[in-house]
Protein backbone atom coordinates (compact mmCIF):
# COMPACT_ATOMS: atom_id res chain seq x y z
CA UNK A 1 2.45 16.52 261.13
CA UNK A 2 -0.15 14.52 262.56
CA UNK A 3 -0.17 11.37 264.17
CA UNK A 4 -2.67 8.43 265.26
CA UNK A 5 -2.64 5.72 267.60
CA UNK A 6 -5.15 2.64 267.72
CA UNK A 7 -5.05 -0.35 270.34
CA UNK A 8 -6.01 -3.73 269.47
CA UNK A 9 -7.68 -6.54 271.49
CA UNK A 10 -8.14 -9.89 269.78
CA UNK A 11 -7.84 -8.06 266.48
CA UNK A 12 -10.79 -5.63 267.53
CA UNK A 13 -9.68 -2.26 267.20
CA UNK A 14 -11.19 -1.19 270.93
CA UNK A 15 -9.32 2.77 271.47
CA UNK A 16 -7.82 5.46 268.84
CA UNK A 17 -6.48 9.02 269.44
CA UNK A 18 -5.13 11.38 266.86
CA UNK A 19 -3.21 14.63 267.42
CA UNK A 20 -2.29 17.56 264.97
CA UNK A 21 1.41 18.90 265.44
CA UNK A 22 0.30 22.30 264.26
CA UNK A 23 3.52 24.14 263.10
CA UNK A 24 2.15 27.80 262.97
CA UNK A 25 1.27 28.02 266.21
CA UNK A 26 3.18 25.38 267.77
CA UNK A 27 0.84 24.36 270.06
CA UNK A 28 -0.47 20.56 269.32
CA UNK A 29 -4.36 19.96 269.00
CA UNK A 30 -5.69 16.47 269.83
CA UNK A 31 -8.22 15.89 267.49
CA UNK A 32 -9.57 12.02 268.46
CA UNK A 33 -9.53 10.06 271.73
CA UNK A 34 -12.41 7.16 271.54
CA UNK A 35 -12.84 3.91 274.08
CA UNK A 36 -15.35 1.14 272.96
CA UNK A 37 -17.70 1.14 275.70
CA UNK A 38 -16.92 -2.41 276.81
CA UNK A 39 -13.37 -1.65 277.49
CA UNK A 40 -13.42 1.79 278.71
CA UNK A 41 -12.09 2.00 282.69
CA UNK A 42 -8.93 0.00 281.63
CA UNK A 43 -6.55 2.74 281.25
CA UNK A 44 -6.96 3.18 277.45
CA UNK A 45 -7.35 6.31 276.81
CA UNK A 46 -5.26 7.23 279.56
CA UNK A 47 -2.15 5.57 277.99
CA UNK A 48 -2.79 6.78 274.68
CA UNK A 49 -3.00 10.47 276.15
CA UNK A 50 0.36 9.57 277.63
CA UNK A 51 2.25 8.70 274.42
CA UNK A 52 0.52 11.91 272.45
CA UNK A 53 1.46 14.25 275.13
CA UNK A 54 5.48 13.03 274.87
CA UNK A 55 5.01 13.02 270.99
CA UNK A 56 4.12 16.63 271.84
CA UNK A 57 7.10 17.75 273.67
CA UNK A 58 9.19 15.67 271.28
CA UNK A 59 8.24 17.99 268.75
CA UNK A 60 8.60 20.60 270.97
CA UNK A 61 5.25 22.20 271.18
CA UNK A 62 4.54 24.36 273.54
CA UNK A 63 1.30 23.42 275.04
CA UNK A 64 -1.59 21.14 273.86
CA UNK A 65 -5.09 21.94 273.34
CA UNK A 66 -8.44 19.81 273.00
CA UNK A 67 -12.21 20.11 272.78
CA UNK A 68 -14.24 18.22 274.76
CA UNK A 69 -18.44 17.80 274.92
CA UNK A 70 -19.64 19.43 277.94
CA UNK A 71 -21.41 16.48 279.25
CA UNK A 72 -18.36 13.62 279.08
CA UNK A 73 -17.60 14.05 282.59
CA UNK A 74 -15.47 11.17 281.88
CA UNK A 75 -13.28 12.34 279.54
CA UNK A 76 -12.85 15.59 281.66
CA UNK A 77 -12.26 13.64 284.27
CA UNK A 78 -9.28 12.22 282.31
CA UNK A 79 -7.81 15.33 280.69
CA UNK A 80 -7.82 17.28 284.17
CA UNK A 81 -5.64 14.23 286.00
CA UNK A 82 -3.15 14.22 282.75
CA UNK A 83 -2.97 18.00 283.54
């Protein structure tokens, strides 16, 4: 099962974030998180990390994994605070 989550603003799509419920493994893989630039720093990302990782546990997987580009300090930033 996957699922994806968008926020609006205005009718703008301005954030998305997709995860993969991965049944073989049972470990759920977030495959999207993207901010437009001009409203990144307002929690976003943050909240749509949030709702993924209860998804997660609703489905009972039993951890979460990610990839992340070396250089978005940012988004490290943001995946080491949601633990």
């Amino acid at each position: 099962m996957k699922l994806y989550l968008v926020a609006r603003y205005n009718d703008e799509l301005v954030a998305f974030a997709g995860i993969d419920f991965r049944r073989t493994n049972n470990i759920a893989h977030v495959t999207n998180v993207a901010v437009a630039p001009n409203h990144q720093k307002k929690g976003l990302g943050r909240k749509l990390l949030k709702v993924m990782i209860e998804k997660a546990y609703e489905q009972k997987c039993k951890g979460i994994a990610l990839e992340v580009r070396e250089k978005n300090e940012n988004a490290k930033k943001l995946y080491r605070d949601l633990g």
